[in-house]
C-alpha atoms as a PDB file:
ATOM      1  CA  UNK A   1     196.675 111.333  94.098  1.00  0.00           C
ATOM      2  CA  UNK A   2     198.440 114.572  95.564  1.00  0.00           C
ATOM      3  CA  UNK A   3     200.012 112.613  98.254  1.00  0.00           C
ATOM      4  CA  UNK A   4     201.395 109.909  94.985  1.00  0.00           C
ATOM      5  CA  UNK A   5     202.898 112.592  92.972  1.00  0.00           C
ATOM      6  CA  UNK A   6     204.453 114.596  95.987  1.00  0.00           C
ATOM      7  CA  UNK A   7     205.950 110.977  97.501  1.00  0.00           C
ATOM      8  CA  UNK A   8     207.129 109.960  93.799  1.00  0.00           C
ATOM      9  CA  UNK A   9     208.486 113.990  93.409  1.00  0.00           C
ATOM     10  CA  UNK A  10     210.551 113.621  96.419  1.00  0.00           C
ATOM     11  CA  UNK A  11     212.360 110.236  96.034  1.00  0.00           C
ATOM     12  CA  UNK A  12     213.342 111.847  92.611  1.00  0.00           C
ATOM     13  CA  UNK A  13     214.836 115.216  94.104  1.00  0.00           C
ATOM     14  CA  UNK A  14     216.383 113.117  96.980  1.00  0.00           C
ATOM     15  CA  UNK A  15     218.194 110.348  95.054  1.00  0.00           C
ATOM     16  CA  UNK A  16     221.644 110.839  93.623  1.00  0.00           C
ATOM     17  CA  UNK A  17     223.187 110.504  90.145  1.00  0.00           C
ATOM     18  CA  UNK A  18     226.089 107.714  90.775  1.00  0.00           C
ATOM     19  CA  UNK A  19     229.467 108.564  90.586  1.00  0.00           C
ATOM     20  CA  UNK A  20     233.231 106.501  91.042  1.00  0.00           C
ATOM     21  CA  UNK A  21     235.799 106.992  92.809  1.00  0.00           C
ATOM     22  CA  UNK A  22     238.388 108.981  90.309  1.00  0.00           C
ATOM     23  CA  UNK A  23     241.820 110.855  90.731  1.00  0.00           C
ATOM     24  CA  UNK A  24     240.131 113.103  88.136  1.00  0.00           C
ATOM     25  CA  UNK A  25     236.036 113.662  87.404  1.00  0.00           C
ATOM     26  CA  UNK A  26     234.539 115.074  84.377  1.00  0.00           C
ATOM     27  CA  UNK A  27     230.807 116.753  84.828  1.00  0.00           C
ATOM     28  CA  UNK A  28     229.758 114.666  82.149  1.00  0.00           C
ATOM     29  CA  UNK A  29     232.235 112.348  81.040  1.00  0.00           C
ATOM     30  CA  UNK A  30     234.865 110.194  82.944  1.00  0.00           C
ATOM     31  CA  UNK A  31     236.886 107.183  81.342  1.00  0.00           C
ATOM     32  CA  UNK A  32     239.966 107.114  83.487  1.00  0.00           C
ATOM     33  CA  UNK A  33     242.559 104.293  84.471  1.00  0.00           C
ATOM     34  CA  UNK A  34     244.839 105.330  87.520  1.00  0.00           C
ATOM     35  CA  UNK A  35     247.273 103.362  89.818  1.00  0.00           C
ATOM     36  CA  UNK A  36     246.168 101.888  93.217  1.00  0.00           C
ATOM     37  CA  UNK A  37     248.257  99.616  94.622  1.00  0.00           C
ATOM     38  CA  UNK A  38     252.068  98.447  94.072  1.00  0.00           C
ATOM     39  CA  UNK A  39     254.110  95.295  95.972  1.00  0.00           C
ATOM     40  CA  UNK A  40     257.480  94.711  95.525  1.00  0.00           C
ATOM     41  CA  UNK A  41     257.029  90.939  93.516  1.00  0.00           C
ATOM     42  CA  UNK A  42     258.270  91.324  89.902  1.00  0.00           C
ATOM     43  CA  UNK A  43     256.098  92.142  87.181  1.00  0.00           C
ATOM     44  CA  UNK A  44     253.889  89.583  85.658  1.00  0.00           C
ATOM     45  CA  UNK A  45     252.108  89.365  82.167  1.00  0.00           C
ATOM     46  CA  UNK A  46     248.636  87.875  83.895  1.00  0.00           C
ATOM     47  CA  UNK A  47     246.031  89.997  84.783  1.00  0.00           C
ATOM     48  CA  UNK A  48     242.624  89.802  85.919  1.00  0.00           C
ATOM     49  CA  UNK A  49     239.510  91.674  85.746  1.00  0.00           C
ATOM     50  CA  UNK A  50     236.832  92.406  87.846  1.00  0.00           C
ATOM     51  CA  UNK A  51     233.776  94.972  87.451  1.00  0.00           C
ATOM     52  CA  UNK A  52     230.941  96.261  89.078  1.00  0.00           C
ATOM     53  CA  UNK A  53     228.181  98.921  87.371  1.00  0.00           C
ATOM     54  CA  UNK A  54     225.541 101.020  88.713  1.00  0.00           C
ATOM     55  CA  UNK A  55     222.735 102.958  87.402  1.00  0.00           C
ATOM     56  CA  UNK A  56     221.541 105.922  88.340  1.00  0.00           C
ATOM     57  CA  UNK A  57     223.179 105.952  91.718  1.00  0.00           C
ATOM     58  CA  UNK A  58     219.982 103.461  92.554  1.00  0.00           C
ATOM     59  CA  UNK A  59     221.061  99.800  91.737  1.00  0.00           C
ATOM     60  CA  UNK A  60     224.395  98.438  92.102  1.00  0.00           C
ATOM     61  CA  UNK A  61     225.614  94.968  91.307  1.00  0.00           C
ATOM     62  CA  UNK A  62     229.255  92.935  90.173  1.00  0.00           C
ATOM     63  CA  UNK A  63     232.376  92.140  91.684  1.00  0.00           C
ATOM     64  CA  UNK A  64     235.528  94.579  91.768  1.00  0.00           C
ATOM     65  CA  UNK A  65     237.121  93.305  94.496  1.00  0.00           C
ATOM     66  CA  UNK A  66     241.270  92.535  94.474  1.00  0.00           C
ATOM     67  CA  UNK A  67     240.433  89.150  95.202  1.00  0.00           C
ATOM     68  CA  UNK A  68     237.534  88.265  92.444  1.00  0.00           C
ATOM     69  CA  UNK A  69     240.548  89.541  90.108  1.00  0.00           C
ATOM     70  CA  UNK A  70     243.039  87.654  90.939  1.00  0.00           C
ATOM     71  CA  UNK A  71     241.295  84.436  90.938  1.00  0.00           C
ATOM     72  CA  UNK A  72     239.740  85.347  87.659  1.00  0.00           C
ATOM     73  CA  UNK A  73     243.148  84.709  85.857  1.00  0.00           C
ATOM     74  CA  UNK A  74     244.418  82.609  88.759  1.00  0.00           C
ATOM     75  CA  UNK A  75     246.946  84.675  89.694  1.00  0.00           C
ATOM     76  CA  UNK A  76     248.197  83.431  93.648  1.00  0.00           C
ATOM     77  CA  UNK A  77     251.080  86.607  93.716  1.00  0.00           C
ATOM     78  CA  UNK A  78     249.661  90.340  93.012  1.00  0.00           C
ATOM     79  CA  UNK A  79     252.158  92.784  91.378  1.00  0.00           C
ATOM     80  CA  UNK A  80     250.114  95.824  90.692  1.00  0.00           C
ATOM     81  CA  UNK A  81     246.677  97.385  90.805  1.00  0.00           C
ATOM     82  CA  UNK A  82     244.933  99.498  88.030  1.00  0.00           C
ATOM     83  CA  UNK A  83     241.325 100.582  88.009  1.00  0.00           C
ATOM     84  CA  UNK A  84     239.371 101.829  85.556  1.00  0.00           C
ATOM     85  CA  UNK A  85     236.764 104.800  86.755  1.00  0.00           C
ATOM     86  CA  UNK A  86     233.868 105.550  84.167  1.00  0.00           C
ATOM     87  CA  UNK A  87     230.704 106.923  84.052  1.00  0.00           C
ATOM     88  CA  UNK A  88     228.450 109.425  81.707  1.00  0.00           C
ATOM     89  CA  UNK A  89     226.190 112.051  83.231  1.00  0.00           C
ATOM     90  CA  UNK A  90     226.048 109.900  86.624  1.00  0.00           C
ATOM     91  CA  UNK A  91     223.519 107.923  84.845  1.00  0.00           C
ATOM     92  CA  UNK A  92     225.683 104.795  83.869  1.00  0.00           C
ATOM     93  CA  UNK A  93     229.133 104.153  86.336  1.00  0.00           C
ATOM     94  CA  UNK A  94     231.308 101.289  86.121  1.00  0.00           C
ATOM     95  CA  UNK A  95     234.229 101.054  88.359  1.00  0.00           C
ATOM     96  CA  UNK A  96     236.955  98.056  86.817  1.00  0.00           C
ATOM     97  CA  UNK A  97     239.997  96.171  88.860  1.00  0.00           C
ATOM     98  CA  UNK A  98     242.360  95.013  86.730  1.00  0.00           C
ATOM     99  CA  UNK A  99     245.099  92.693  89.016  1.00  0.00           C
ATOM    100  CA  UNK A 100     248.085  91.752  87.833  1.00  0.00           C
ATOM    101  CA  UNK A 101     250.375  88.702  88.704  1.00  0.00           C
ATOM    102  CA  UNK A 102     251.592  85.681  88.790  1.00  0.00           C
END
């Protein structure tokens, strides 16, 4: 039973709160949208969206990626990238793509 508790105790001091990737983090709070990426095609009004969420730095699962986005709101010619960074006490994160296009 020792061996149980100690095992359990140690995965718990050894795994991580989860955190995002931010220009800016707050210890216990973070909801912040920042730039990313810029290409010289004019500005569009479509944008797409995609999101992935973890949970207690242990699981993981969605879809941020550039390209989910764009086909999302099936845009072919990226303008500009914005994510969205956000997470509270580590516990909950969620890191958003928003694409923009044509």
């Amino acid at each position: 039973m020792k061996k149980i508790f100690m095992c359990i105790a140690a995965a718990a001091f050894l795994t991580s709160c989860g955190v995002t990737k931010a220009p800016v983090m707050g210890a216990i709070y973070t909801d912040v949208i920042s730039g990313t990426a810029v290409t010289s095609n004019k500005l569009a009004t479509k944008v797409g969206t995609g999101k992935a969420t973890g949970i207690l730095g242990l699981f993981a699962t969605g879809d941020a990626s550039y390209q989910t986005a764009a086909k999302n709101a099936g845009i072919t010619r990226i303008t500009h990238v914005d994510e969205r960074n956000y997470t509270i006490l580590g516990i909950i994160t969620t890191y958003e793509t928003f694409v923009y296009g044509e």
